[in-house]
C-alpha atoms as a PDB file:
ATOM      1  CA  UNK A   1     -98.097  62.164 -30.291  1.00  0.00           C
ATOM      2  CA  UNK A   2     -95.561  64.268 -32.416  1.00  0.00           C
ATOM      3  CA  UNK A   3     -92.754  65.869 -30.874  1.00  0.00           C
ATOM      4  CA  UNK A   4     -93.832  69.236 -32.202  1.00  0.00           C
ATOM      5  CA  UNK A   5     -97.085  68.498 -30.632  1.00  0.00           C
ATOM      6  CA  UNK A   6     -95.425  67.529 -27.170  1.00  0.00           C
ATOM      7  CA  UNK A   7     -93.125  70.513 -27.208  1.00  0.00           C
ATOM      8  CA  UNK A   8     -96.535  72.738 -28.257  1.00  0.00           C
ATOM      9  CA  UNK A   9     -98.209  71.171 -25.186  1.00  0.00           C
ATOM     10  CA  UNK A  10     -95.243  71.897 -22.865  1.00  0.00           C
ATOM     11  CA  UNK A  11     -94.901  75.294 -24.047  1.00  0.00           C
ATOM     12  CA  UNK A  12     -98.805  75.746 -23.545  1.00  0.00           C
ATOM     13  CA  UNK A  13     -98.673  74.724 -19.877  1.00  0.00           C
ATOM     14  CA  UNK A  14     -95.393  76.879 -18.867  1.00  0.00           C
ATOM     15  CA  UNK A  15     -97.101  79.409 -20.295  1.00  0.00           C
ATOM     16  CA  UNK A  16    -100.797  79.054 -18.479  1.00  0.00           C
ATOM     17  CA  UNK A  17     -98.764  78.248 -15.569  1.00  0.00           C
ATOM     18  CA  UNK A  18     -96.681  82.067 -15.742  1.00  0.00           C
ATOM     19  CA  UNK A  19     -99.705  83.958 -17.070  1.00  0.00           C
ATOM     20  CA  UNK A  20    -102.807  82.300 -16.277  1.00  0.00           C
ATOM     21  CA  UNK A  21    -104.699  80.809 -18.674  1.00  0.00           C
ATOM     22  CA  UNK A  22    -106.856  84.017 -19.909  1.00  0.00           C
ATOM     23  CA  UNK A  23    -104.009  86.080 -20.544  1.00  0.00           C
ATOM     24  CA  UNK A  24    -102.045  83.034 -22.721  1.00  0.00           C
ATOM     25  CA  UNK A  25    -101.746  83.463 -26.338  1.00  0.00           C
ATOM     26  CA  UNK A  26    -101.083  80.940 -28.937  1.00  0.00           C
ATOM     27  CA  UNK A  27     -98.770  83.354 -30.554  1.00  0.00           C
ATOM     28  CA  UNK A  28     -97.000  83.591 -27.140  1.00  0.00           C
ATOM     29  CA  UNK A  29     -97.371  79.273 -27.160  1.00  0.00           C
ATOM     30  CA  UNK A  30     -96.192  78.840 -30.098  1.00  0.00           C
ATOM     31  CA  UNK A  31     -92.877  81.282 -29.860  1.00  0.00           C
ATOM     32  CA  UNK A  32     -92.303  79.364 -26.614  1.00  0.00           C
ATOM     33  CA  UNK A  33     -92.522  76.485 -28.959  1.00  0.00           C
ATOM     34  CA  UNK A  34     -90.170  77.471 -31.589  1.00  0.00           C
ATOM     35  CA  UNK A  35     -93.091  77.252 -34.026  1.00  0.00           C
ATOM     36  CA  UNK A  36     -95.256  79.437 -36.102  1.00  0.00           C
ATOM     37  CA  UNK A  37     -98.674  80.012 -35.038  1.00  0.00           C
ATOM     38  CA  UNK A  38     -99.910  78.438 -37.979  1.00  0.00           C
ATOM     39  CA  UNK A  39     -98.411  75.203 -36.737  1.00  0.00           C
ATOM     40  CA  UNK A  40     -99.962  75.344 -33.450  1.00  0.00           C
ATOM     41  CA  UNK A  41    -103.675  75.839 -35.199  1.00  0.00           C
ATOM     42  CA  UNK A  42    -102.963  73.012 -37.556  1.00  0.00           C
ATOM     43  CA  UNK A  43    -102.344  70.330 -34.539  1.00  0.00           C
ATOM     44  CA  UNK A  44    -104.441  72.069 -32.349  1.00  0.00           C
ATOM     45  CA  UNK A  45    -107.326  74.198 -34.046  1.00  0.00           C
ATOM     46  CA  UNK A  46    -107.679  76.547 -31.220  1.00  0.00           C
ATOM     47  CA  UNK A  47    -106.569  77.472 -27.366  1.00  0.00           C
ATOM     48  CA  UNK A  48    -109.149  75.610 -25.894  1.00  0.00           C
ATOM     49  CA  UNK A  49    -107.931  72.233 -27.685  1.00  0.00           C
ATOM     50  CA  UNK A  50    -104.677  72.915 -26.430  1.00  0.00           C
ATOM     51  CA  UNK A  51    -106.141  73.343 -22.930  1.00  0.00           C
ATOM     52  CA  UNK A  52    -107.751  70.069 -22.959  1.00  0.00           C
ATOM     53  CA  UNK A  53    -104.686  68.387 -24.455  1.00  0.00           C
ATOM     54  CA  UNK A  54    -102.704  69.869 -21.396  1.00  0.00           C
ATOM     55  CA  UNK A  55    -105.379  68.951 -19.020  1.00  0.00           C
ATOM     56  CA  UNK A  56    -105.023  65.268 -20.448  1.00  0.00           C
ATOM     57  CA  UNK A  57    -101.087  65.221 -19.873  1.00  0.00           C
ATOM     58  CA  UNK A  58    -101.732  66.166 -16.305  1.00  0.00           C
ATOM     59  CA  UNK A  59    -103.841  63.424 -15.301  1.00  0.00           C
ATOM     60  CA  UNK A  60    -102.048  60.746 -17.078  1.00  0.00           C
ATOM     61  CA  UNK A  61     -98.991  62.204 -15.226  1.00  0.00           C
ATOM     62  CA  UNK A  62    -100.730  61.850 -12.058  1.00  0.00           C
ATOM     63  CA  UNK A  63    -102.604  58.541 -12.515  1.00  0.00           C
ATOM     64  CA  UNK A  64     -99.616  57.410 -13.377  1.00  0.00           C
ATOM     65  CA  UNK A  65     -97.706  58.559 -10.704  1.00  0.00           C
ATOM     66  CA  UNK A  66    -100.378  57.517  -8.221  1.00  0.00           C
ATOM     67  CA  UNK A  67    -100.410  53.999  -9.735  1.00  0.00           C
ATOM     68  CA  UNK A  68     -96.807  53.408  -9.375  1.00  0.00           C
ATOM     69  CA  UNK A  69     -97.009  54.488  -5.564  1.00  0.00           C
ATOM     70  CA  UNK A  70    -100.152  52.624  -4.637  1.00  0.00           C
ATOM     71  CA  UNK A  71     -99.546  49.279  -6.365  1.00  0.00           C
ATOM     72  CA  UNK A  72     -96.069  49.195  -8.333  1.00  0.00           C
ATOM     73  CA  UNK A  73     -93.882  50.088  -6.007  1.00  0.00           C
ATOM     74  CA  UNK A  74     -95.991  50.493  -2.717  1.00  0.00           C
ATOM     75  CA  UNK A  75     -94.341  49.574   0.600  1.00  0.00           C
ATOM     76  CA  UNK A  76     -96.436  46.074   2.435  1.00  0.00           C
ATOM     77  CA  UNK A  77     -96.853  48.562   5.264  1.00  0.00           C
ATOM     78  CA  UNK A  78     -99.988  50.851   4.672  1.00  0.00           C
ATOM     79  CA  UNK A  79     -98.339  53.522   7.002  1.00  0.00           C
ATOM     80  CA  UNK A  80     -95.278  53.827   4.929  1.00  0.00           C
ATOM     81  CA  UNK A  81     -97.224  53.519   1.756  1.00  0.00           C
ATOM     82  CA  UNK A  82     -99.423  56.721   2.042  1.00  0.00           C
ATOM     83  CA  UNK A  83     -96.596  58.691   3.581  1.00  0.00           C
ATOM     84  CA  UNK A  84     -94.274  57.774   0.463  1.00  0.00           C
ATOM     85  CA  UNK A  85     -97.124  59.034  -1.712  1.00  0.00           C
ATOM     86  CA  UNK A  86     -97.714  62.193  -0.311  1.00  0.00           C
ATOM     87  CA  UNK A  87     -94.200  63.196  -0.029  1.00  0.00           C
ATOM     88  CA  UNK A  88     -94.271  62.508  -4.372  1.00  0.00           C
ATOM     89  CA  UNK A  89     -97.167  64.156  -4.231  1.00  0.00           C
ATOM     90  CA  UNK A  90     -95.683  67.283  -2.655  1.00  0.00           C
ATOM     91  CA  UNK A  91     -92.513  67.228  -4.463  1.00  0.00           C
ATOM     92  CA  UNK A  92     -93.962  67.530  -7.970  1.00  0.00           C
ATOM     93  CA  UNK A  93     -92.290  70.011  -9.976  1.00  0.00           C
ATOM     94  CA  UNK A  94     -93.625  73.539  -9.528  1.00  0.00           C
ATOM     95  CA  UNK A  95     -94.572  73.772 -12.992  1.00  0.00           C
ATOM     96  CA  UNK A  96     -97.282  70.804 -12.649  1.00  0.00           C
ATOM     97  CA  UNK A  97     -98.241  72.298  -8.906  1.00  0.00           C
ATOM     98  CA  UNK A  98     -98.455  75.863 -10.510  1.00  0.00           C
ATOM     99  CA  UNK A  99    -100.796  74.484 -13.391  1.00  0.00           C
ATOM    100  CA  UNK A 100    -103.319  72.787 -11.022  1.00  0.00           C
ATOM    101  CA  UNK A 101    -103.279  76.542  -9.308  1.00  0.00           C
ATOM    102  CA  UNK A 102    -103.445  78.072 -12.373  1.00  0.00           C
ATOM    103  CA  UNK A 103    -106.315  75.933 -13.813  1.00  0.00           C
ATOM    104  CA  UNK A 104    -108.251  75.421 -10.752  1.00  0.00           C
ATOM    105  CA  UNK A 105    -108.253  79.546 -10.596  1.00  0.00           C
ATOM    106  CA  UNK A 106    -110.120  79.612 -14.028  1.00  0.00           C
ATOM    107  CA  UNK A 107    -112.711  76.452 -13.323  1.00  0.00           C
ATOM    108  CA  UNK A 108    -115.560  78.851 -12.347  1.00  0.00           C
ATOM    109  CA  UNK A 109    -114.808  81.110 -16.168  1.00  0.00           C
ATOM    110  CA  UNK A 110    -114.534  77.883 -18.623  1.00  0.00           C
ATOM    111  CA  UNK A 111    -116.507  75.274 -17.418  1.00  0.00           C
ATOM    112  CA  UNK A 112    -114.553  72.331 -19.328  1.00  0.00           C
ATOM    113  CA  UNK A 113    -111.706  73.297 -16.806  1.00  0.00           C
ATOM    114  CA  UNK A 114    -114.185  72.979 -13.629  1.00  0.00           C
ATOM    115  CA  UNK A 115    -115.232  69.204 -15.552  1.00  0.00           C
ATOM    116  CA  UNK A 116    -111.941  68.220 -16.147  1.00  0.00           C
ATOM    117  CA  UNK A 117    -109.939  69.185 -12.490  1.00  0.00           C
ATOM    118  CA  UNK A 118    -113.350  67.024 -11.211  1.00  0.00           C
ATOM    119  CA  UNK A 119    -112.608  64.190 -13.439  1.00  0.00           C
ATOM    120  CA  UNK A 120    -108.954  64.078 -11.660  1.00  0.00           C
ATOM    121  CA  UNK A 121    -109.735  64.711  -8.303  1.00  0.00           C
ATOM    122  CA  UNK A 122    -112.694  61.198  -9.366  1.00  0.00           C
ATOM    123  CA  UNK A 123    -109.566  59.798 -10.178  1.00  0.00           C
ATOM    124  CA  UNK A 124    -107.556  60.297  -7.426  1.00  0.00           C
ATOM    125  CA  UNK A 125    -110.160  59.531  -4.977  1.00  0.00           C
ATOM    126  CA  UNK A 126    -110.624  56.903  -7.233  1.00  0.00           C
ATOM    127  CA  UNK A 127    -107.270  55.337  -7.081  1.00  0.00           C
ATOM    128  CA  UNK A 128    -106.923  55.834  -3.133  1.00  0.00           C
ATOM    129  CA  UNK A 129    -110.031  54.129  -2.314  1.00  0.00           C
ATOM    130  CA  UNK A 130    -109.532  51.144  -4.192  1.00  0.00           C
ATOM    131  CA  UNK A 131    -105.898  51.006  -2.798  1.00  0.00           C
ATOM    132  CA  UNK A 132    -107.716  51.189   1.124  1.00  0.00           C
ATOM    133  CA  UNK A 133    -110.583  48.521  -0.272  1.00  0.00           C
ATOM    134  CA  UNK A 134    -107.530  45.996  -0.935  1.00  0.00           C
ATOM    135  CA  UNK A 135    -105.549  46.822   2.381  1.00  0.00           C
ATOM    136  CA  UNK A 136    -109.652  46.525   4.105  1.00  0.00           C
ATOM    137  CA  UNK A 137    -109.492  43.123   2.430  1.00  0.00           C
ATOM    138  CA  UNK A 138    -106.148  41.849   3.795  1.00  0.00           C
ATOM    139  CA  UNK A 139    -107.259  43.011   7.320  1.00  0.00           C
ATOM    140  CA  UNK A 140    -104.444  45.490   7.276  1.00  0.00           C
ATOM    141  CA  UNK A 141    -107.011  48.506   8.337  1.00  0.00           C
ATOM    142  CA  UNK A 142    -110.408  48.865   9.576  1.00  0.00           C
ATOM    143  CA  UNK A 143    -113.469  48.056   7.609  1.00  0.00           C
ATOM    144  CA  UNK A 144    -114.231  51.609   7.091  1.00  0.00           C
ATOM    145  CA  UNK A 145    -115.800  53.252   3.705  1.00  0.00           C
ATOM    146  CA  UNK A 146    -112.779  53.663   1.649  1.00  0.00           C
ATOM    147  CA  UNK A 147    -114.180  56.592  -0.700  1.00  0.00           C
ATOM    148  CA  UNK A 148    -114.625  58.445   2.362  1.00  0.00           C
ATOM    149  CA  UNK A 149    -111.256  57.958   3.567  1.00  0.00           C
ATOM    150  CA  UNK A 150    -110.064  58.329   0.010  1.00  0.00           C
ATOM    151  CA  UNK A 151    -111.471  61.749  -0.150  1.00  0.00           C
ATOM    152  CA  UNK A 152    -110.051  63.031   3.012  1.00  0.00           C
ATOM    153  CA  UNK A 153    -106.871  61.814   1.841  1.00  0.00           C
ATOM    154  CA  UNK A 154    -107.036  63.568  -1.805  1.00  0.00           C
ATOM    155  CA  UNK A 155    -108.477  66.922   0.225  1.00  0.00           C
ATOM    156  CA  UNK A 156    -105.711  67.187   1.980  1.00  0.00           C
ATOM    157  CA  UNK A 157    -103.274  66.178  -0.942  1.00  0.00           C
ATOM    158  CA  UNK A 158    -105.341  69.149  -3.106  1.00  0.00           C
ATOM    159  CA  UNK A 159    -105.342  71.507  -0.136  1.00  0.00           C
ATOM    160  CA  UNK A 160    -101.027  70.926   0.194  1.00  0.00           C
ATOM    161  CA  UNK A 161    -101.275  72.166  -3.562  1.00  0.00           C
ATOM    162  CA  UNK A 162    -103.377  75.110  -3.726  1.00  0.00           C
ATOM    163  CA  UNK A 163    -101.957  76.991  -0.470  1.00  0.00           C
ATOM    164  CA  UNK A 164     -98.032  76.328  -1.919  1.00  0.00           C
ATOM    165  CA  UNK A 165     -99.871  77.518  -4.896  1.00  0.00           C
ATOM    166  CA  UNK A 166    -100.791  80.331  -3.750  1.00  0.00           C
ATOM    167  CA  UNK A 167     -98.656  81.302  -1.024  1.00  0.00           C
ATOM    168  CA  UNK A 168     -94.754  79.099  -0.883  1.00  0.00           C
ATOM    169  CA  UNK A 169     -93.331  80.730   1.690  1.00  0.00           C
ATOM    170  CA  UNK A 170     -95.385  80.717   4.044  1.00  0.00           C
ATOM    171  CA  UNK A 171     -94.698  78.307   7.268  1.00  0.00           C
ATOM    172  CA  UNK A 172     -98.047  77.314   7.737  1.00  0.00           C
ATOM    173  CA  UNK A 173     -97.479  75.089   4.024  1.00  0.00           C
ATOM    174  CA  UNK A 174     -94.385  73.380   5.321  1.00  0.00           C
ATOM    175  CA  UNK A 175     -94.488  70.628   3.663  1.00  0.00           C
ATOM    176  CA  UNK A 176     -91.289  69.008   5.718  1.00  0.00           C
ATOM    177  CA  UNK A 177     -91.549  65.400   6.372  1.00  0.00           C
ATOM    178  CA  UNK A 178     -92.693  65.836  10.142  1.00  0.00           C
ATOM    179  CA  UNK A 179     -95.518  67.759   8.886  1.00  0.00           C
ATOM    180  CA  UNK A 180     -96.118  64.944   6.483  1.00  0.00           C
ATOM    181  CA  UNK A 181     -95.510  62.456   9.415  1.00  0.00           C
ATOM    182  CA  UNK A 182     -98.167  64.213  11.617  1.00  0.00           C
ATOM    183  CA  UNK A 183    -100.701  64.123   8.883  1.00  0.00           C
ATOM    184  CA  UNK A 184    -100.278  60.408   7.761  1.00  0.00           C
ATOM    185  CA  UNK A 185    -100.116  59.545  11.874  1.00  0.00           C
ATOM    186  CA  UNK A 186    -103.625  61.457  12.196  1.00  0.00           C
ATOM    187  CA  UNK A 187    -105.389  59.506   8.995  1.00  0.00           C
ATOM    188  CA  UNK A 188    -103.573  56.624  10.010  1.00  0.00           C
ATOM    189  CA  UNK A 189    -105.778  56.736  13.623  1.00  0.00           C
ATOM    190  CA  UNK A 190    -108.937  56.762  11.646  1.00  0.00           C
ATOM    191  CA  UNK A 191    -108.195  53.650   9.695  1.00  0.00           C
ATOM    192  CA  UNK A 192    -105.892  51.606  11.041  1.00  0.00           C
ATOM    193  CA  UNK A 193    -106.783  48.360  13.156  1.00  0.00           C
ATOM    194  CA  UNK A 194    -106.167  49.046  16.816  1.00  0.00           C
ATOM    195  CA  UNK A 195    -103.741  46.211  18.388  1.00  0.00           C
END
């Protein structure tokens, strides 16, 4: 990828992110871009390319990030492991937690956006479940179904994002580490091996 074309694709998601994604325009993208519209068309051919092409960034940024959690740099303990996680997973930057907002409000309008926030939250689940069928393996949890487990685990990760989405301030989102702590202690009963 071009630098023109990552700095187009940056500008595109501040830019969905501050004005939703129906009221974005590429003339809007590409002054945020420092280009001329004509530039945008000719890497892009139209807004919904550029959607999809932001839409791709964010779930390579969050496979990734969910790879290097859950098997590059993952504590031994399974505990420590899913609480590190979702405290990364609540500290992303508000630009990549408002564009899951932002594109998750406009899934029911375009339905590539409903398709593609599935295809992450597949991945996700995806990720986390094979993560719990190792630790099932090594006897360091209970032989439960890890894409149920996985799920519950994602749904709360996805639920953390849409209410700061929609409302930051508000206490009941805290997303301090003892609410973390309570959370990961509560899944943790579920699936751990009882000594």
């Amino acid at each position: 990828m071009s630098n023109i074309e990552d700095k187009i694709i940056k500008a595109a998601a501040k830019t969905f992110v501050n004005g939703g994604y129906f009221h974005a325009t590429t003339r809007k993208i590409a002054d945020d871009a420092g280009i001329n519209e004509i530039t945008l068309f000719r890497k892009f051919k139209s807004k919904e390319n550029l959607l999809r092409a932001v839409m791709k960034r964010e779930e390579e940024n969050v496979s990734q990030l969910m790879n290097r959690m859950l098997f590059e740099e993952c504590d031994p303990d399974v505990k420590k492991c899913l609480r590190n996680l979702t405290i990364e997973m609540c500290n992303m930057p508000d630009e990549e937690l408002g564009l899951f907002v932002t594109l998750y409000d406009a899934r029911l309008i375009v339905p590539q956006i409903k398709k593609h926030i599935y295809k992450i939250l597949q991945m996700m689940v995806s990720l986390v479940s094979k993560y719990l069928n190792e630790q099932i393996k090594r006897g360091n949890v209970n032989n439960i179904d890890p894409d149920v487990a996985a799920g519950i685990f994602i749904g709360y990760q996805t639920n953390n994002i849409l209410l700061t989405g929609y409302a930051p301030n508000e206490l009941l989102i805290d997303n301090s580490e003892k609410r973390i702590d309570d959370f990961i202690d509560f899944f943790m009963r579920g699936i751990s091996k009882h000594k």
